[in-house]
PDB file of N, CA and C in Angstrom:
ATOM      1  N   UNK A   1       0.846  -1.180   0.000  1.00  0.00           N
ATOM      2  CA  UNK A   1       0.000   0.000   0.000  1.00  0.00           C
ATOM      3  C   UNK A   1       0.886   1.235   0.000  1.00  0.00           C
ATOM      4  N   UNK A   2       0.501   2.326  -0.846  1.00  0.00           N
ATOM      5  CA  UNK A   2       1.104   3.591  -0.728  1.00  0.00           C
ATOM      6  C   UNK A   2       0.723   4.780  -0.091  1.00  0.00           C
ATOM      7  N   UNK A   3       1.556   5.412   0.308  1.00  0.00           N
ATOM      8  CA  UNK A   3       1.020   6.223   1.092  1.00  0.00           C
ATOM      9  C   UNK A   3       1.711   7.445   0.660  1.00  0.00           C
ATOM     10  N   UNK A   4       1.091   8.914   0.955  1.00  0.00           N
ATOM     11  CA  UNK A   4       1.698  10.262   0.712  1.00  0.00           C
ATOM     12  C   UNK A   4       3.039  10.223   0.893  1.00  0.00           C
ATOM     13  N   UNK A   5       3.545  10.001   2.133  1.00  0.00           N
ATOM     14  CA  UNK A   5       5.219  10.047   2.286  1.00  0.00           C
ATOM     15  C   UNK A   5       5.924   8.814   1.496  1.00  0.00           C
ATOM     16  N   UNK A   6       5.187   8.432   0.906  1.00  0.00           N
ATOM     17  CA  UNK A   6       6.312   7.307  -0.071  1.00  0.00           C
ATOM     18  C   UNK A   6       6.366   8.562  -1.626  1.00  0.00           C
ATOM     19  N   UNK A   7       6.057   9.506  -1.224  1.00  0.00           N
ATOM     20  CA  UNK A   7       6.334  10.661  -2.343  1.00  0.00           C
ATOM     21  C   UNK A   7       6.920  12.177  -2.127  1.00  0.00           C
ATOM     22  N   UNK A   8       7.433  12.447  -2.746  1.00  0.00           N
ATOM     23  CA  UNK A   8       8.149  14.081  -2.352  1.00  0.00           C
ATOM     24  C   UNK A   8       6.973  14.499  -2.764  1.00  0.00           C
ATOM     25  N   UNK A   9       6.255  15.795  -1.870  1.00  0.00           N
ATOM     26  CA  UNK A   9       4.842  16.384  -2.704  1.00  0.00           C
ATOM     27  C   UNK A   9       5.003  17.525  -3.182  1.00  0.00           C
ATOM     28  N   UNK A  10       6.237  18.297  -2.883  1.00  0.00           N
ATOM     29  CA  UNK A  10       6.843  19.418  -3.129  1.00  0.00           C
ATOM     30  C   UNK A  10       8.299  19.739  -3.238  1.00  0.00           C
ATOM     31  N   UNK A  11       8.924  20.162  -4.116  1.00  0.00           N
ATOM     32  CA  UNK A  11      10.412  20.795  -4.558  1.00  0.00           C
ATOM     33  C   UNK A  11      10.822  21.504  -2.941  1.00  0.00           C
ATOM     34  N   UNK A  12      11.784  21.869  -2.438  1.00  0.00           N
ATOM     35  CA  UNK A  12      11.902  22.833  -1.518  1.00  0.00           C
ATOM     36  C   UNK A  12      11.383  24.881  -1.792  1.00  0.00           C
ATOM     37  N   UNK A  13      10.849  25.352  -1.218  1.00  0.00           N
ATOM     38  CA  UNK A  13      10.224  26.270  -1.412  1.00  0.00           C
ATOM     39  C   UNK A  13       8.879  26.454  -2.969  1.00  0.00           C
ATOM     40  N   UNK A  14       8.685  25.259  -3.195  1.00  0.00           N
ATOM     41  CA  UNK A  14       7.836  25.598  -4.177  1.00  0.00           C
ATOM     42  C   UNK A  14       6.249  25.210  -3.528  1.00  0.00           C
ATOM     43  N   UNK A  15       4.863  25.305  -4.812  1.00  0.00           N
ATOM     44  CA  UNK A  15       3.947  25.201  -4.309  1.00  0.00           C
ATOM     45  C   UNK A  15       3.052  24.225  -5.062  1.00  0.00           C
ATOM     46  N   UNK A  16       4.217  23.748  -6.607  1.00  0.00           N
ATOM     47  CA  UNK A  16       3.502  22.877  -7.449  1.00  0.00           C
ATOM     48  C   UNK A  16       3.749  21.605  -7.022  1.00  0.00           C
ATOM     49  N   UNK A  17       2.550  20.518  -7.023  1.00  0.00           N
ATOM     50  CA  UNK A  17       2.838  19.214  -6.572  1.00  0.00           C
ATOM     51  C   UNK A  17       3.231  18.622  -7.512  1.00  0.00           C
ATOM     52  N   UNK A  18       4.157  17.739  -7.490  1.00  0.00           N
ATOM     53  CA  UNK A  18       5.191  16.925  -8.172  1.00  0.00           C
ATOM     54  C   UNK A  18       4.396  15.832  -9.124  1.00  0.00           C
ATOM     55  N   UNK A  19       4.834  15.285 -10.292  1.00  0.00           N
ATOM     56  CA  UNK A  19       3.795  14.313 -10.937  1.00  0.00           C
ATOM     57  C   UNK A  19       3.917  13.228 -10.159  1.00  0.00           C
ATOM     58  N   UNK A  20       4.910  13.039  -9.399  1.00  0.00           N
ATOM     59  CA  UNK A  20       4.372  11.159  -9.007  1.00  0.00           C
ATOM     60  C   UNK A  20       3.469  11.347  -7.681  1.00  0.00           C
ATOM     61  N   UNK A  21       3.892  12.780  -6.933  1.00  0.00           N
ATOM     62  CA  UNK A  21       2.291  12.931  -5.987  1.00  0.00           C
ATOM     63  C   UNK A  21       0.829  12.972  -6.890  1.00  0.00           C
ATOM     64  N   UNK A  22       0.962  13.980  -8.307  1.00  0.00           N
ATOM     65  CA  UNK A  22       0.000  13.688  -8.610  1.00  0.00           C
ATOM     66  C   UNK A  22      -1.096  12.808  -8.926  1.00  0.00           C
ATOM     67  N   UNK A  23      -0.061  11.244  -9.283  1.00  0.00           N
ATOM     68  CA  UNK A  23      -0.707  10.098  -9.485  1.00  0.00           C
ATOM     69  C   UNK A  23      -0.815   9.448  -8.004  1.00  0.00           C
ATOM     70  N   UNK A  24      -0.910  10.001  -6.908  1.00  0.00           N
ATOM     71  CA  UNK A  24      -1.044   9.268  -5.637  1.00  0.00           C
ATOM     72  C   UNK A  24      -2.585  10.150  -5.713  1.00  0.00           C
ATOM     73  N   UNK A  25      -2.254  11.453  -5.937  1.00  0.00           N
ATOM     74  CA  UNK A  25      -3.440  12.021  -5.636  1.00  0.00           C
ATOM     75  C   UNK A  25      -4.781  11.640  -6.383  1.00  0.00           C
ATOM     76  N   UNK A  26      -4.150  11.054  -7.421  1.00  0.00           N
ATOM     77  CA  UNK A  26      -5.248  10.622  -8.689  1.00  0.00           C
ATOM     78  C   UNK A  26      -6.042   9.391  -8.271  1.00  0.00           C
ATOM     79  N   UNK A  27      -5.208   8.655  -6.987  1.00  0.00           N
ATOM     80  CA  UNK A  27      -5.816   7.429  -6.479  1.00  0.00           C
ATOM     81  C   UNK A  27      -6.940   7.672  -5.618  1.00  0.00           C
ATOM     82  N   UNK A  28      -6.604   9.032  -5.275  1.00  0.00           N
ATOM     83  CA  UNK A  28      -7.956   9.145  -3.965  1.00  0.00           C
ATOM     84  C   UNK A  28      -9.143  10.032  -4.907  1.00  0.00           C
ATOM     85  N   UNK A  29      -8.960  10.387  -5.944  1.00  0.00           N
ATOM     86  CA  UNK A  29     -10.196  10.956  -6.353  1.00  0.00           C
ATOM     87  C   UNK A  29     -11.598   9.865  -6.158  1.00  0.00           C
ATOM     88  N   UNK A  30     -11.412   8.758  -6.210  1.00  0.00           N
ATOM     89  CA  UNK A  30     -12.725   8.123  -6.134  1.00  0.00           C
ATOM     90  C   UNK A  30     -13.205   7.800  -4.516  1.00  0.00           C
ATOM     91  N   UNK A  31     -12.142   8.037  -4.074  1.00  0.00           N
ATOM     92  CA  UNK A  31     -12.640   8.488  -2.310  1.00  0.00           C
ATOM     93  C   UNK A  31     -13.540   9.701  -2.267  1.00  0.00           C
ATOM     94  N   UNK A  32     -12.662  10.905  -2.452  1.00  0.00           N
ATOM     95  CA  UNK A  32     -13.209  11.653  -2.092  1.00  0.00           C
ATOM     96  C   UNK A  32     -14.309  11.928  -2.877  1.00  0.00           C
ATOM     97  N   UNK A  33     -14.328  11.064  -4.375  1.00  0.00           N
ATOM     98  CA  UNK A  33     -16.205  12.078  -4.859  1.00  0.00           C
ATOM     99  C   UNK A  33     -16.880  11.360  -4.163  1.00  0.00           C
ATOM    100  N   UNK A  34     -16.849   9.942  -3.783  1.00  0.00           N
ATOM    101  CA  UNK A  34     -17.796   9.136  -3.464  1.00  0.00           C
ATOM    102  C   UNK A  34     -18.093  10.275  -1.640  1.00  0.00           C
ATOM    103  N   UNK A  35     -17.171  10.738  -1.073  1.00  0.00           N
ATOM    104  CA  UNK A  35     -17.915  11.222   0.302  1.00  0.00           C
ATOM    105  C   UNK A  35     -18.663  12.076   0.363  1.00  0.00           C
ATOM    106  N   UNK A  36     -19.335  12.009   1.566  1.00  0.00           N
ATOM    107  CA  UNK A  36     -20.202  13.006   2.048  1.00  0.00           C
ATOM    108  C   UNK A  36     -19.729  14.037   2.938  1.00  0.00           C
ATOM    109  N   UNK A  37     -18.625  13.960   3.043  1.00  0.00           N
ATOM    110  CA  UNK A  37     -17.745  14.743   4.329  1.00  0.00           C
ATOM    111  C   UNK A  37     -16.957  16.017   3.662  1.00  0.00           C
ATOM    112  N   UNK A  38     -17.087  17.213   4.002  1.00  0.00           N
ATOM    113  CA  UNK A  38     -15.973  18.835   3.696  1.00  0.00           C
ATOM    114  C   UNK A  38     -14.731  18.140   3.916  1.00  0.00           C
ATOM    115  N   UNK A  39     -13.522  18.290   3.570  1.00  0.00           N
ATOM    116  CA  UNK A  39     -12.511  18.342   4.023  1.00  0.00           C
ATOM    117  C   UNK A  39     -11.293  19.532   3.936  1.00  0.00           C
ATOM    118  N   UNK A  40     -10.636  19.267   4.987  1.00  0.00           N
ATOM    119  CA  UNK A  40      -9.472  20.616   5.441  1.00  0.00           C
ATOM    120  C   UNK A  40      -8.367  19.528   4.437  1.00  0.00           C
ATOM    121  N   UNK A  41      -7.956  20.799   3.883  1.00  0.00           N
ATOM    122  CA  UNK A  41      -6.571  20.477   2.943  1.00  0.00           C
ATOM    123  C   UNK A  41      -5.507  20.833   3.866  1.00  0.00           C
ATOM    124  N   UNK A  42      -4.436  20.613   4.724  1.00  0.00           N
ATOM    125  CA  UNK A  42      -3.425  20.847   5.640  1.00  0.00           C
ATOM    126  C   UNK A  42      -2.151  21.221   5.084  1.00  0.00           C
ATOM    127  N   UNK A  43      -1.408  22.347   5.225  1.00  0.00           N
ATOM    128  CA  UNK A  43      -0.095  22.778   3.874  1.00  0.00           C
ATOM    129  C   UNK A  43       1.128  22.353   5.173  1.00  0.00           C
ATOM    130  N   UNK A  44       2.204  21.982   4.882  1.00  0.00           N
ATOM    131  CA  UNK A  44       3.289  21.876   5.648  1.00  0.00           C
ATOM    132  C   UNK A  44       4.545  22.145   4.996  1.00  0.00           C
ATOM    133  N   UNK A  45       5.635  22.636   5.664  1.00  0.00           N
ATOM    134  CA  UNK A  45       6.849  22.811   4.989  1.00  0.00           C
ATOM    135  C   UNK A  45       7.864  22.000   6.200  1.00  0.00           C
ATOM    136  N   UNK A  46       9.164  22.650   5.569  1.00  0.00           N
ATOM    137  CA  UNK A  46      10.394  22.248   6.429  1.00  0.00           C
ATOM    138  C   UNK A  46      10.339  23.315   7.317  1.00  0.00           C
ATOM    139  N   UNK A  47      11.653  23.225   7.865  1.00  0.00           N
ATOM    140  CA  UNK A  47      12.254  24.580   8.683  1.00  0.00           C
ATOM    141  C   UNK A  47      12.831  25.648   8.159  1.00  0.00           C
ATOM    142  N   UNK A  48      13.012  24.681   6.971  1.00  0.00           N
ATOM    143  CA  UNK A  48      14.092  26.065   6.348  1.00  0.00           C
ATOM    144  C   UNK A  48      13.280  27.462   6.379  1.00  0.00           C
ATOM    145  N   UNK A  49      13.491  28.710   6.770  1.00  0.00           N
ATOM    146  CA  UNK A  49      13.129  29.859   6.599  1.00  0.00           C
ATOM    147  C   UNK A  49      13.404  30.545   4.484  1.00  0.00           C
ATOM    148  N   UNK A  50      11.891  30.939   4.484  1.00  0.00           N
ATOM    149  CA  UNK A  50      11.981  30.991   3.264  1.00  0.00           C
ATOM    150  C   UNK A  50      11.225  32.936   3.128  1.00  0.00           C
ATOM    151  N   UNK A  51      11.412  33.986   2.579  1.00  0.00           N
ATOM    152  CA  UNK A  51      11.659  34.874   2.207  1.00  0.00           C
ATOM    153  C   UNK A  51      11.289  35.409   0.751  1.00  0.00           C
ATOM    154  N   UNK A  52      10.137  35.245  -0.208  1.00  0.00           N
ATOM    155  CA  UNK A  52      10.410  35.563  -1.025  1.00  0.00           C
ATOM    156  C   UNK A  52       9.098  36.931  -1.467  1.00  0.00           C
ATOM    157  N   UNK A  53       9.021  37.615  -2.572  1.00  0.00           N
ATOM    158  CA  UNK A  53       7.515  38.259  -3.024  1.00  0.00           C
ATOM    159  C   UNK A  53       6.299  37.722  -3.063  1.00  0.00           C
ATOM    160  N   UNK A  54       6.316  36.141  -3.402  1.00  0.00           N
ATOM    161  CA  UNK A  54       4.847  35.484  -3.052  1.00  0.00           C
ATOM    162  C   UNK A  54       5.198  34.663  -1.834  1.00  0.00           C
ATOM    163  N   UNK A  55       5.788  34.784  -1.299  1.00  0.00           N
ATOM    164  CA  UNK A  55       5.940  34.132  -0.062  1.00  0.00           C
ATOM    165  C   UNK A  55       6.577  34.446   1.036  1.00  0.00           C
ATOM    166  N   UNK A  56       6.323  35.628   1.767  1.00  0.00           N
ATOM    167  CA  UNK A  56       7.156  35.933   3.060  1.00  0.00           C
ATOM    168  C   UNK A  56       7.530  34.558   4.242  1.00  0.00           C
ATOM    169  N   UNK A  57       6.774  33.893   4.016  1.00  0.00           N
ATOM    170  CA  UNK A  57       7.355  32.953   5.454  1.00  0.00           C
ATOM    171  C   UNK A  57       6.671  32.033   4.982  1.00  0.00           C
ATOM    172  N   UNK A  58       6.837  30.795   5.744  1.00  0.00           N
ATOM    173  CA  UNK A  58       6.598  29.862   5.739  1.00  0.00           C
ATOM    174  C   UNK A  58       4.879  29.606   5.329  1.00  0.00           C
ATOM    175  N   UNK A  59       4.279  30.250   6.116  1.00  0.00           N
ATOM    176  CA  UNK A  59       2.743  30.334   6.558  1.00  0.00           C
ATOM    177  C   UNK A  59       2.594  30.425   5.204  1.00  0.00           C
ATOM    178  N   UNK A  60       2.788  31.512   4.726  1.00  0.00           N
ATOM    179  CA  UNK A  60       2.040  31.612   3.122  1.00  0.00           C
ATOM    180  C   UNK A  60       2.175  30.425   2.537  1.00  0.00           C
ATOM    181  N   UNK A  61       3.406  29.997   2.426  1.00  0.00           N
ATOM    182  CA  UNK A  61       4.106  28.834   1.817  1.00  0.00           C
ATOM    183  C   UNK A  61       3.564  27.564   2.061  1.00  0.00           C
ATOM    184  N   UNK A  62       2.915  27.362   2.948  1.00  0.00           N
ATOM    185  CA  UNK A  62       2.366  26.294   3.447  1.00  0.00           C
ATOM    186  C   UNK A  62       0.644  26.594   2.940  1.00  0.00           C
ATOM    187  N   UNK A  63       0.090  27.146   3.128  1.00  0.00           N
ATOM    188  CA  UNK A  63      -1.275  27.556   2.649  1.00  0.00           C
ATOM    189  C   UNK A  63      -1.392  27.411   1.336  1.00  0.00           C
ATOM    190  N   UNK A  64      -0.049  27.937   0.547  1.00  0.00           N
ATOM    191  CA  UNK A  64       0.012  27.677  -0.748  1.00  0.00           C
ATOM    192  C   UNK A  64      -0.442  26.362  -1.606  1.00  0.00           C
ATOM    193  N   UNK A  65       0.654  25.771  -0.837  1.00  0.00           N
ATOM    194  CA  UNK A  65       0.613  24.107  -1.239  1.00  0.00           C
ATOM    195  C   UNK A  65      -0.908  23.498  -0.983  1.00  0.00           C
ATOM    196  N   UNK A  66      -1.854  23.854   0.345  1.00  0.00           N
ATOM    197  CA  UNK A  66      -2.623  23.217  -0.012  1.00  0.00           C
ATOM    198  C   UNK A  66      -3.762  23.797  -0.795  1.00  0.00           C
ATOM    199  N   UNK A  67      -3.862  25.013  -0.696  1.00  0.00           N
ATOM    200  CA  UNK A  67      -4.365  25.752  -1.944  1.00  0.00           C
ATOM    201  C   UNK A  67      -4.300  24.909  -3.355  1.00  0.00           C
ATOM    202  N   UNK A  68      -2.906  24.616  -3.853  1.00  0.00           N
ATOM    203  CA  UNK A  68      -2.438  23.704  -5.048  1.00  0.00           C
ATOM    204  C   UNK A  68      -3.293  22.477  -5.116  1.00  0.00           C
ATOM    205  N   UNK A  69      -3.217  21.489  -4.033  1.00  0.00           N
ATOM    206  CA  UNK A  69      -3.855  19.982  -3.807  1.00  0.00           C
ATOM    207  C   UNK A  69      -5.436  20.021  -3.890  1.00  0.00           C
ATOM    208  N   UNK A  70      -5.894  21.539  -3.267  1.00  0.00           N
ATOM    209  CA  UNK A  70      -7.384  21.270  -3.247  1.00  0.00           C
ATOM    210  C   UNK A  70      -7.672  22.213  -4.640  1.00  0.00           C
ATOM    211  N   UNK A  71      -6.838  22.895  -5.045  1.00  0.00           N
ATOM    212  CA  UNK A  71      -7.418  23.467  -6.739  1.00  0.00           C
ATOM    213  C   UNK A  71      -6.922  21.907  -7.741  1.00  0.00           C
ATOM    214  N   UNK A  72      -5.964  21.101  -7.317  1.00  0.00           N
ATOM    215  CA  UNK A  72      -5.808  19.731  -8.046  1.00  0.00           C
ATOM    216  C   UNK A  72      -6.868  19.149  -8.089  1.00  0.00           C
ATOM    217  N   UNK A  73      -8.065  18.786  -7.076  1.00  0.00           N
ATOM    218  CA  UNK A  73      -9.125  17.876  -6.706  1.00  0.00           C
ATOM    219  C   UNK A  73      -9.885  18.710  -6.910  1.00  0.00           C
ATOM    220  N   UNK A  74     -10.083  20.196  -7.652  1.00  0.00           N
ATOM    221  CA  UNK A  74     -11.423  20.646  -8.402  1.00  0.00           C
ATOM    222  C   UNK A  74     -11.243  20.391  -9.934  1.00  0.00           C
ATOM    223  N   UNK A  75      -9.783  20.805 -10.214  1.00  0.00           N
ATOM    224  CA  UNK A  75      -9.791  20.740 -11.445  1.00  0.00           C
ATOM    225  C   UNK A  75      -9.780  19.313 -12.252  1.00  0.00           C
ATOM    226  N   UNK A  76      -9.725  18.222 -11.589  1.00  0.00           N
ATOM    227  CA  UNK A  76      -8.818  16.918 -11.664  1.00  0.00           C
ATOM    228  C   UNK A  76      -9.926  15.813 -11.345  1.00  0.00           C
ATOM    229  N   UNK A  77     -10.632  16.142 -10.257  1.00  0.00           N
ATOM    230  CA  UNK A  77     -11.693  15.042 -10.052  1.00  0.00           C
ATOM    231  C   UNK A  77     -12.802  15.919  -9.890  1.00  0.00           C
ATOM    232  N   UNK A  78     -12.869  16.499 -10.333  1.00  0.00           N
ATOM    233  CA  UNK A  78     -14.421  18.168 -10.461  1.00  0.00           C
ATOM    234  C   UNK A  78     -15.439  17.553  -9.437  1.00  0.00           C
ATOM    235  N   UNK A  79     -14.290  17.960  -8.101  1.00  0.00           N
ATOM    236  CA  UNK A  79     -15.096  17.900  -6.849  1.00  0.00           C
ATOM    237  C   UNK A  79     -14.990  19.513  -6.667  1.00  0.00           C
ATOM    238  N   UNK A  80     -16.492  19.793  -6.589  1.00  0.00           N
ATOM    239  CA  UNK A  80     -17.288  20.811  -5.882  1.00  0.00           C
ATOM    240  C   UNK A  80     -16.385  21.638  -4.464  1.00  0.00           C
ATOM    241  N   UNK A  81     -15.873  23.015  -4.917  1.00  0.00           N
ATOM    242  CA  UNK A  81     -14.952  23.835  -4.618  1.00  0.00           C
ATOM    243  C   UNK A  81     -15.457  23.464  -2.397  1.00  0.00           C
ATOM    244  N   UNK A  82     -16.776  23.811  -2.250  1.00  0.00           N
ATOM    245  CA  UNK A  82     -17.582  24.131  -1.156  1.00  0.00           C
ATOM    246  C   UNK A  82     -17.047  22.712  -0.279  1.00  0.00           C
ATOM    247  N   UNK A  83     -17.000  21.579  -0.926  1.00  0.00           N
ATOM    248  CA  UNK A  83     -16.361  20.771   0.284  1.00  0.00           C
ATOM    249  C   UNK A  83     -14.895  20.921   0.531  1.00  0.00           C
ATOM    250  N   UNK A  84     -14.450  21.709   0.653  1.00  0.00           N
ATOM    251  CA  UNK A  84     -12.796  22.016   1.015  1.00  0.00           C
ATOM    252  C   UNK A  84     -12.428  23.526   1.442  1.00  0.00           C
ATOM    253  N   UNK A  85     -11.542  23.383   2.489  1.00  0.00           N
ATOM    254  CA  UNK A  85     -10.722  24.824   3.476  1.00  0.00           C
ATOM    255  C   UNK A  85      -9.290  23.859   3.281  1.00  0.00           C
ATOM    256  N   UNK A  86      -8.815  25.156   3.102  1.00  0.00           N
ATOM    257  CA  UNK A  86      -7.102  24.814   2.717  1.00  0.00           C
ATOM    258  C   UNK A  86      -6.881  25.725   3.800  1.00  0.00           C
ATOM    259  N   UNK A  87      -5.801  25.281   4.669  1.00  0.00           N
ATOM    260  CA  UNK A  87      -4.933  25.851   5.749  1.00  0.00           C
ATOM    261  C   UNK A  87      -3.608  25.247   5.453  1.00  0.00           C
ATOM    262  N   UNK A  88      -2.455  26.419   6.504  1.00  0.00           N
ATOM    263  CA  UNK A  88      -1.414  26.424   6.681  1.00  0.00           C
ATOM    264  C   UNK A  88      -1.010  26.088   7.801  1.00  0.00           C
ATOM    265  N   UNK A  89       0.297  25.498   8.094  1.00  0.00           N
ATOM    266  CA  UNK A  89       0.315  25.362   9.547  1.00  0.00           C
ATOM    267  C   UNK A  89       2.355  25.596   9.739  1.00  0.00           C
ATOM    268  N   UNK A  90       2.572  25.896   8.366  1.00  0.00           N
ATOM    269  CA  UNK A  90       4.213  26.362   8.299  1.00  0.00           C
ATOM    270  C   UNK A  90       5.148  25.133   8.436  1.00  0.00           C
ATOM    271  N   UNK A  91       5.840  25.142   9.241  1.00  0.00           N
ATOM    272  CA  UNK A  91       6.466  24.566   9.758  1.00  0.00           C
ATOM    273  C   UNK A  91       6.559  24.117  11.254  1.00  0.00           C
ATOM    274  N   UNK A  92       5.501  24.050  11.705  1.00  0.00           N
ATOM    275  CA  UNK A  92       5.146  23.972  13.049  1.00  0.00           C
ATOM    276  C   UNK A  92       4.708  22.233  13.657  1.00  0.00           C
ATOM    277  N   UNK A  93       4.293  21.972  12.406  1.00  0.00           N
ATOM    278  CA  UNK A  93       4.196  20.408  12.938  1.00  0.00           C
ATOM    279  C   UNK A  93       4.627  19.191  11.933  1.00  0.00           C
ATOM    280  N   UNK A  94       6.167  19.141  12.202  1.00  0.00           N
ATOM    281  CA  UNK A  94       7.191  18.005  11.553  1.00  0.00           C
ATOM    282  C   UNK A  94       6.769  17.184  11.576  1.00  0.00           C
ATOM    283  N   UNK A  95       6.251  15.891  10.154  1.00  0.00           N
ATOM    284  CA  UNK A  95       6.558  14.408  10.842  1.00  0.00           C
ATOM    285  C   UNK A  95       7.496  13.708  11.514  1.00  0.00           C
ATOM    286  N   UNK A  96       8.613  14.359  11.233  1.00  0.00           N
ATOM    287  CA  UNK A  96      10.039  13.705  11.010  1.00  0.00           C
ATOM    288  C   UNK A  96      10.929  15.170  12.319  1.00  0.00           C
ATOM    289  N   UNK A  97      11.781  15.015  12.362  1.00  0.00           N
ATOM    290  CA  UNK A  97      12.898  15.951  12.725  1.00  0.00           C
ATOM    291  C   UNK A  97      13.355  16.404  11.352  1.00  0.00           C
ATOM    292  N   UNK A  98      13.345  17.847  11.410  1.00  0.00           N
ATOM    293  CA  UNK A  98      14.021  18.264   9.914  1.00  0.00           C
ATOM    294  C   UNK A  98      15.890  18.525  10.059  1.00  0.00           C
ATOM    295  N   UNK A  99      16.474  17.038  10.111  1.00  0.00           N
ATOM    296  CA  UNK A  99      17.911  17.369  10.748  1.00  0.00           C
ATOM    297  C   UNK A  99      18.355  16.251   9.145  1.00  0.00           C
ATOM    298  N   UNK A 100      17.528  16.239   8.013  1.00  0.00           N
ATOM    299  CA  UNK A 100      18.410  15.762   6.532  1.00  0.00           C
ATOM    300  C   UNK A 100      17.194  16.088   5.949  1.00  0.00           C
ATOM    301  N   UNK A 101      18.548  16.101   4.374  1.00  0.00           N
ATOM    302  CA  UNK A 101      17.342  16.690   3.091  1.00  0.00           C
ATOM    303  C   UNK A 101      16.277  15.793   3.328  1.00  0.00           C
ATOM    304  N   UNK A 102      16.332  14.313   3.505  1.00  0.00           N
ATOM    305  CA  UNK A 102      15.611  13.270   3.220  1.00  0.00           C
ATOM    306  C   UNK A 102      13.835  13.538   4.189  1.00  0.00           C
ATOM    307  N   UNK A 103      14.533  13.565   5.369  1.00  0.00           N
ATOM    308  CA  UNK A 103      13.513  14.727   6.726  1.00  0.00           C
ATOM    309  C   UNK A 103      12.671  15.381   5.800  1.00  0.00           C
ATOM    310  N   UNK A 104      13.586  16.578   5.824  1.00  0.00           N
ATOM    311  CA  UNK A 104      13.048  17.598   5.050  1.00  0.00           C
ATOM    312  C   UNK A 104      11.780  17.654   4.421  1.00  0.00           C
ATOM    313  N   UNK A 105      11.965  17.000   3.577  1.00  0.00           N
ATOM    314  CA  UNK A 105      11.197  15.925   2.434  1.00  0.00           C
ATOM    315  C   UNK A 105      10.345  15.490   2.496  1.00  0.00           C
ATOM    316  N   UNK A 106      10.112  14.864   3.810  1.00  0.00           N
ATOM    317  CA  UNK A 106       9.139  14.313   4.515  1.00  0.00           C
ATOM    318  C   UNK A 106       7.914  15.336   4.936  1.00  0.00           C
ATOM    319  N   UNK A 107       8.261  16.230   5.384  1.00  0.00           N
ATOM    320  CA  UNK A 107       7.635  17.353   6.196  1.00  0.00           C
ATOM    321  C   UNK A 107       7.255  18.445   5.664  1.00  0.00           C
ATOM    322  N   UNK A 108       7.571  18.507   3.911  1.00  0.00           N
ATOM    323  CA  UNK A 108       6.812  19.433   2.576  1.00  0.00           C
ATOM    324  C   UNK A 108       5.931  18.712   2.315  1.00  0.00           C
ATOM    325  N   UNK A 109       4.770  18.796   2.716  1.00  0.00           N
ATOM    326  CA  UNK A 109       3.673  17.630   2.730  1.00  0.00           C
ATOM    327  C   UNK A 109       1.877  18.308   2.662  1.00  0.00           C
ATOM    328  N   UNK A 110       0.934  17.596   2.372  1.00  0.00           N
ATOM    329  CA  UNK A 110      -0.047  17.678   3.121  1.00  0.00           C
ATOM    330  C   UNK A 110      -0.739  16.822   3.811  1.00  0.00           C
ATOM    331  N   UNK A 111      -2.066  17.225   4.408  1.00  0.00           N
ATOM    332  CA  UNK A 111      -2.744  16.259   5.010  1.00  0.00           C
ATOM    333  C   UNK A 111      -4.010  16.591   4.696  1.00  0.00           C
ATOM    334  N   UNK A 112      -5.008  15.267   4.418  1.00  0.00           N
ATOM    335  CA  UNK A 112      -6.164  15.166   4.512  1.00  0.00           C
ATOM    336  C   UNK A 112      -7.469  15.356   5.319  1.00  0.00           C
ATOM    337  N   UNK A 113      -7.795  15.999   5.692  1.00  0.00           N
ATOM    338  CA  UNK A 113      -8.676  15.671   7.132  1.00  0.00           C
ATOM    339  C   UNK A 113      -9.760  15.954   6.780  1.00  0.00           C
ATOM    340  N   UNK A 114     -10.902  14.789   7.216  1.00  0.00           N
ATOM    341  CA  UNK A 114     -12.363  14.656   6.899  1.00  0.00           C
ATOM    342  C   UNK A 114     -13.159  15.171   7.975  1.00  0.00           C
ATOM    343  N   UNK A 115     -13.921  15.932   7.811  1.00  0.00           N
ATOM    344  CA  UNK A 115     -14.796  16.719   8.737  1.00  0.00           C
ATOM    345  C   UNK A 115     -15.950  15.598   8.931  1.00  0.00           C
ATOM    346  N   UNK A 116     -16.292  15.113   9.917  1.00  0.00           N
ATOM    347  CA  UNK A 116     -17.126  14.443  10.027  1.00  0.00           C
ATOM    348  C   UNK A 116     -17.942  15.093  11.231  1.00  0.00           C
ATOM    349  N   UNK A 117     -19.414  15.475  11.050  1.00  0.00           N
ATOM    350  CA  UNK A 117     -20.276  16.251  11.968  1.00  0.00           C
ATOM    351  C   UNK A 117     -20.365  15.256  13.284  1.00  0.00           C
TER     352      UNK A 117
END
C-alpha cells in the first residue's frame, strides 16, 4: 500500500505538486467524490526559513501548497470547490525531525482531514 510520504509532494520552497504525488493524488479521487464529508486540505513545509515576493514565510508557503492539492481535486476530479478549506500550519508540525534533506522531504507535505459532523 502507498502512502503520501512514499512521495516528495513538493520541490523545496515551491507550491507545485510533483507528478508522481499527482498520481497518488489521482488514487484518492474516487474516495473523495464518493464522500459526504468537507474536508481541510493541511499545507506543511520544512524549517528552512523561506523569504520571497509570493511568499514571506513559511505560513504563506504552506497555505500555498494546499491551496495547489485542493485546486488539483477541483480541477482533476471536479469535486465541488464548497467541500474544502485549505490551511497552513508552516512549519510547526514536523513528521520527522528536519535534521536531513531526506527529513526535510518528509515534512513538505499535506494532510487530509475529513470533517465528520
Amino acid at each position: 500500500m502507498l502512502a503520501v510520504q512514499d512521495y516528495v509532494m513538493f520541490d523545496s520552497a515551491k507550491t507545485l505538486v510533483k507528478e508522481g504525488a499527482k498520481s497518488f493524488l489521482s488514487t484518492l479521487l474516487p474516495i473523495l467524490q464518493k464522500s459526504p464529508y468537507e474536508m481541510i486540505v493541511e499545507g506543511h513545509t520544512d524549517d528552512t526559513p523561506i523569504q520571497s515576493n509570493s511568499y514571506p514565510s513559511n505560513w504563506e508557503l504552506s497555505t500555498a501548497r494546499a491551496g495547489s492539492v485542493v485546486r488539483y481535486f477541483i480541477e482533476e476530479g471536479k469535486l465541488p470547490a464548497s467541500k474544502f478549506m485549505a490551511v497552513g500550519f508552516a512549519e510547526t508540525r514536523p513528521l520527522v525531525p528536519n535534521d536531513t534533506p531526506e527529513n526535510r522531504s518528509k515534512n513538505r507535505r499535506v494532510n487530509i482531514v475529513f470533517v465528520i459532523p
